[in-house]
N, C-alpha and C. Protein backbone atom coordinates (compact mmCIF):
# COMPACT_ATOMS: atom_id res chain seq x y z
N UNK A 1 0.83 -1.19 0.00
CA UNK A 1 0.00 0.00 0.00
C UNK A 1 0.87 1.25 0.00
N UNK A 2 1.73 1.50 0.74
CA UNK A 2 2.57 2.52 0.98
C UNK A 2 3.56 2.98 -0.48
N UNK A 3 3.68 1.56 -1.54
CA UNK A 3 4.54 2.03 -2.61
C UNK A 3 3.44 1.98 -3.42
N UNK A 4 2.13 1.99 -3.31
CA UNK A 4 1.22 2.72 -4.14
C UNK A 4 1.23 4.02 -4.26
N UNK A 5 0.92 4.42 -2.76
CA UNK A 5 1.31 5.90 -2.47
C UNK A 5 2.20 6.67 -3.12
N UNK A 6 3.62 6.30 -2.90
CA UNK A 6 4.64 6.45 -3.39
C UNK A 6 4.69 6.71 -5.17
N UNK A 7 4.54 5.83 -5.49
CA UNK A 7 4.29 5.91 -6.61
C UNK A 7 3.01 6.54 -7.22
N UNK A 8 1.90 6.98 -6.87
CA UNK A 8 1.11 8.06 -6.99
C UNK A 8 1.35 9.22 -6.87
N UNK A 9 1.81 9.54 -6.01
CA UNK A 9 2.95 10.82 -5.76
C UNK A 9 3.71 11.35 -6.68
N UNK A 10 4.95 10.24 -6.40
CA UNK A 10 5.38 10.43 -8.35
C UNK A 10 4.98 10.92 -9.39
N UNK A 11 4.22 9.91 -9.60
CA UNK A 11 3.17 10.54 -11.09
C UNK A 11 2.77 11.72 -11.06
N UNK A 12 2.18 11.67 -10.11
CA UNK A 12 0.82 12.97 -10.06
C UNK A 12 2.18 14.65 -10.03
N UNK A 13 3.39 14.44 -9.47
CA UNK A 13 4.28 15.34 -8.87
C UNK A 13 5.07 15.72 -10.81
N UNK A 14 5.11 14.09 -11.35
CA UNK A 14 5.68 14.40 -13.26
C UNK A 14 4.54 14.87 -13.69
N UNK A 15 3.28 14.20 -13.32
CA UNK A 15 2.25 15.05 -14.78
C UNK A 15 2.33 16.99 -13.98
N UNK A 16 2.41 17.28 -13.15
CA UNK A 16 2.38 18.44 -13.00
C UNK A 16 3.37 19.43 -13.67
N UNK A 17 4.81 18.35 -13.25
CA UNK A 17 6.05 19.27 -14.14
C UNK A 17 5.80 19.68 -15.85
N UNK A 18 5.11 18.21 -15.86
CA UNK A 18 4.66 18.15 -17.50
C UNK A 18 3.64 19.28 -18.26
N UNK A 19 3.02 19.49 -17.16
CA UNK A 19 1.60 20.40 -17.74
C UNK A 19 2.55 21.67 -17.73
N UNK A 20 2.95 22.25 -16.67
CA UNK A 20 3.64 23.37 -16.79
C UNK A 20 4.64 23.58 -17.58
N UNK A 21 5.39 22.63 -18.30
CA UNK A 21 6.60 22.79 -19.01
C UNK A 21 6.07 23.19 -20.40
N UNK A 22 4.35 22.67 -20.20
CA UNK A 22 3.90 22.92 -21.59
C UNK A 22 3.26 24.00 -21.92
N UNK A 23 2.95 25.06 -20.72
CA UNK A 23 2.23 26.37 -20.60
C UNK A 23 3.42 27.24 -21.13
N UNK A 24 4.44 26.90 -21.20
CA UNK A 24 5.50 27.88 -21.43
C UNK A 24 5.58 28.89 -22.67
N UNK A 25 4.61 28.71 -23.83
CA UNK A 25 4.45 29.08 -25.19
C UNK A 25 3.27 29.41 -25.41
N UNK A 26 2.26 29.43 -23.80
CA UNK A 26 0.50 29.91 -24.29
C UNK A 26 0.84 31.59 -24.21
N UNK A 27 -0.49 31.98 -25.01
CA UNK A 27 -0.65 33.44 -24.95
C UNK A 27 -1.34 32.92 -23.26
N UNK A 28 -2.10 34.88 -22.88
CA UNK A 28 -1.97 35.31 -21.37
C UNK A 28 -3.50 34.56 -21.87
N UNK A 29 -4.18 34.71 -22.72
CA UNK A 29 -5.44 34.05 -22.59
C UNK A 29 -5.55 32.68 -22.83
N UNK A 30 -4.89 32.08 -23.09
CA UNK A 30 -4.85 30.48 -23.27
C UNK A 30 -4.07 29.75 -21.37
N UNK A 31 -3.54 30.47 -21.26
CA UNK A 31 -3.23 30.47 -20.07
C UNK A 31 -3.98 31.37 -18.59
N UNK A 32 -4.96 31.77 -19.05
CA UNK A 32 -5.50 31.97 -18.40
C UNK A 32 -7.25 30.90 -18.31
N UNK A 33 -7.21 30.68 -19.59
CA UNK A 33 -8.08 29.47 -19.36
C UNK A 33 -7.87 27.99 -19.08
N UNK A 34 -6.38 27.75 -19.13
CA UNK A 34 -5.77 26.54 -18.21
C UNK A 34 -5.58 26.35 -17.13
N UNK A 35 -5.95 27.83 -16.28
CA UNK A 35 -5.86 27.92 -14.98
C UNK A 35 -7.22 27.91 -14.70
N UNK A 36 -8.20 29.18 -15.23
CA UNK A 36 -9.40 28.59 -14.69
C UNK A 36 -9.92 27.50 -15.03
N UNK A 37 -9.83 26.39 -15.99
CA UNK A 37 -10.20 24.88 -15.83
C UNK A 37 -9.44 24.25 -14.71
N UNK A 38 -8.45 24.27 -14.34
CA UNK A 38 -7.54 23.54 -13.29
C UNK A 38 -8.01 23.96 -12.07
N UNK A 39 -8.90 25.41 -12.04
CA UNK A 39 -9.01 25.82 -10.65
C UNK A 39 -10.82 25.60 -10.66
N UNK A 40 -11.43 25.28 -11.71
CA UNK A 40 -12.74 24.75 -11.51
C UNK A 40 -13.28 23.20 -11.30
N UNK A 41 -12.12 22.84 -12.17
CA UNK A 41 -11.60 21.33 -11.43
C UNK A 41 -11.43 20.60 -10.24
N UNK A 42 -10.81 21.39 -9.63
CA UNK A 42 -10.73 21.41 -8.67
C UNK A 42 -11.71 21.82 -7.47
N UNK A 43 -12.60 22.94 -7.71
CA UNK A 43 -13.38 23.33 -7.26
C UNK A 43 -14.64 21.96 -7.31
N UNK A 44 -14.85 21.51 -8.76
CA UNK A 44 -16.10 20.60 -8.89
C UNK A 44 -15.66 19.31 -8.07
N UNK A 45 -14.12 18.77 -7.99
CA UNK A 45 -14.02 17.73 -6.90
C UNK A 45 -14.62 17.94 -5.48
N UNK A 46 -14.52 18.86 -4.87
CA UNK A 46 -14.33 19.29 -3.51
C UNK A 46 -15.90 19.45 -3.20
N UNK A 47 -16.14 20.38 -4.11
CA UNK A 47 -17.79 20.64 -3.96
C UNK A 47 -19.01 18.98 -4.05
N UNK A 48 -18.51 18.34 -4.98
CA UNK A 48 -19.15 16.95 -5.34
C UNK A 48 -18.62 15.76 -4.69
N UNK A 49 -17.77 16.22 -4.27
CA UNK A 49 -17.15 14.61 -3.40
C UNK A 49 -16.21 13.64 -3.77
N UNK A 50 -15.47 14.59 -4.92
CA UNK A 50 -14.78 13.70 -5.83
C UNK A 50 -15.21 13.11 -7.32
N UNK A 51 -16.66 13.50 -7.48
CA UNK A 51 -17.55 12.62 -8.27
C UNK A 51 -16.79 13.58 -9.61
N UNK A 52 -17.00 12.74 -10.40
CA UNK A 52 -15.87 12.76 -11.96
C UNK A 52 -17.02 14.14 -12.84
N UNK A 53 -18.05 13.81 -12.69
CA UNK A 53 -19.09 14.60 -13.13
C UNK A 53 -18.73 16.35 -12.73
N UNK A 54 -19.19 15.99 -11.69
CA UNK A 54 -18.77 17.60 -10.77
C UNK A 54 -17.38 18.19 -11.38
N UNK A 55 -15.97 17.12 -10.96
CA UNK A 55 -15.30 17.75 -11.76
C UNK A 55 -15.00 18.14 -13.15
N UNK A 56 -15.55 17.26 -13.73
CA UNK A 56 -15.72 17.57 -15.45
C UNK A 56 -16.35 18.85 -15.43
N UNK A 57 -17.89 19.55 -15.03
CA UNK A 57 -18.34 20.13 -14.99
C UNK A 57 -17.57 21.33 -14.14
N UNK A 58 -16.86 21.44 -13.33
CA UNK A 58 -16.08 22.38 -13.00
C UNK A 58 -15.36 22.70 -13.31
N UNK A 59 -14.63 22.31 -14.52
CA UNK A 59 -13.36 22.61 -15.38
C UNK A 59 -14.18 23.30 -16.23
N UNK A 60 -15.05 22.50 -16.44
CA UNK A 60 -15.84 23.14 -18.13
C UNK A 60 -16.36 25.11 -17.32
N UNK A 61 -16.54 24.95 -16.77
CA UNK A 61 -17.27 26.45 -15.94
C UNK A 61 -16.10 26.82 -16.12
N UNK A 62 -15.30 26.45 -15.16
CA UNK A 62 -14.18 27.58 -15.19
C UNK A 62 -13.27 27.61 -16.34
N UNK A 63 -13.03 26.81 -17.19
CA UNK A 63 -12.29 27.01 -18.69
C UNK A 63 -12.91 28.40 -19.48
N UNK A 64 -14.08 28.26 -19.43
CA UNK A 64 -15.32 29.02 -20.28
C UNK A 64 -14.86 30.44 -19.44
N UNK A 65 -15.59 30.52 -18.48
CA UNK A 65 -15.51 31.67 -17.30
C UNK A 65 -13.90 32.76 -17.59
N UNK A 66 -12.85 31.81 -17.67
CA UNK A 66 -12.16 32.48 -17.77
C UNK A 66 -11.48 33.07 -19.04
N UNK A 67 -11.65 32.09 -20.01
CA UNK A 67 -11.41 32.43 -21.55
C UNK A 67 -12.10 33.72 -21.74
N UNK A 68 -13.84 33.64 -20.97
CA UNK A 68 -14.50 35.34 -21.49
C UNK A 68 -14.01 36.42 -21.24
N UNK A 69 -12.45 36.05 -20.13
CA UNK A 69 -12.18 37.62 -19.73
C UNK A 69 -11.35 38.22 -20.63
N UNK A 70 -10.99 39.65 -20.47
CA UNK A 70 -10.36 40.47 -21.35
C UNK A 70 -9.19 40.96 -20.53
């Protein structure tokens, strides 16, 4: 159990380096809608309980939400 952990960690610690290594070439609005999906994402886990729905649906809000700004 513990080198599950471990190894979840891992991953989850590379896909992060990964996502960011790849923001490096967005405009301020493409990057600003990778943050508000990541931060509505996050939001729809927390609010729903984890449920995949909620978060799908909370990325999608906040992707949208933030792409409209200027």
């Amino acid at each position: 159990m513990k080198t599950l952990q471990t190894l979840t960690k891992v991953t989850l610690i590379g896909m992060t380096v990964a996502a960011f290594a790849g923001c490096a070439d967005m405009t301020p609005k493409q990057r600003n809608t990778a943050i508000g999906a990541g931060a509505g994402a996050v939001g729809g886990a927390v609010l729903t309980d984890g449920s995949a729905l909620g978060t799908l649906g909370g990325a999608a809000v906040g992707g949208v939400t933030d792409d409209k700004k200027k």
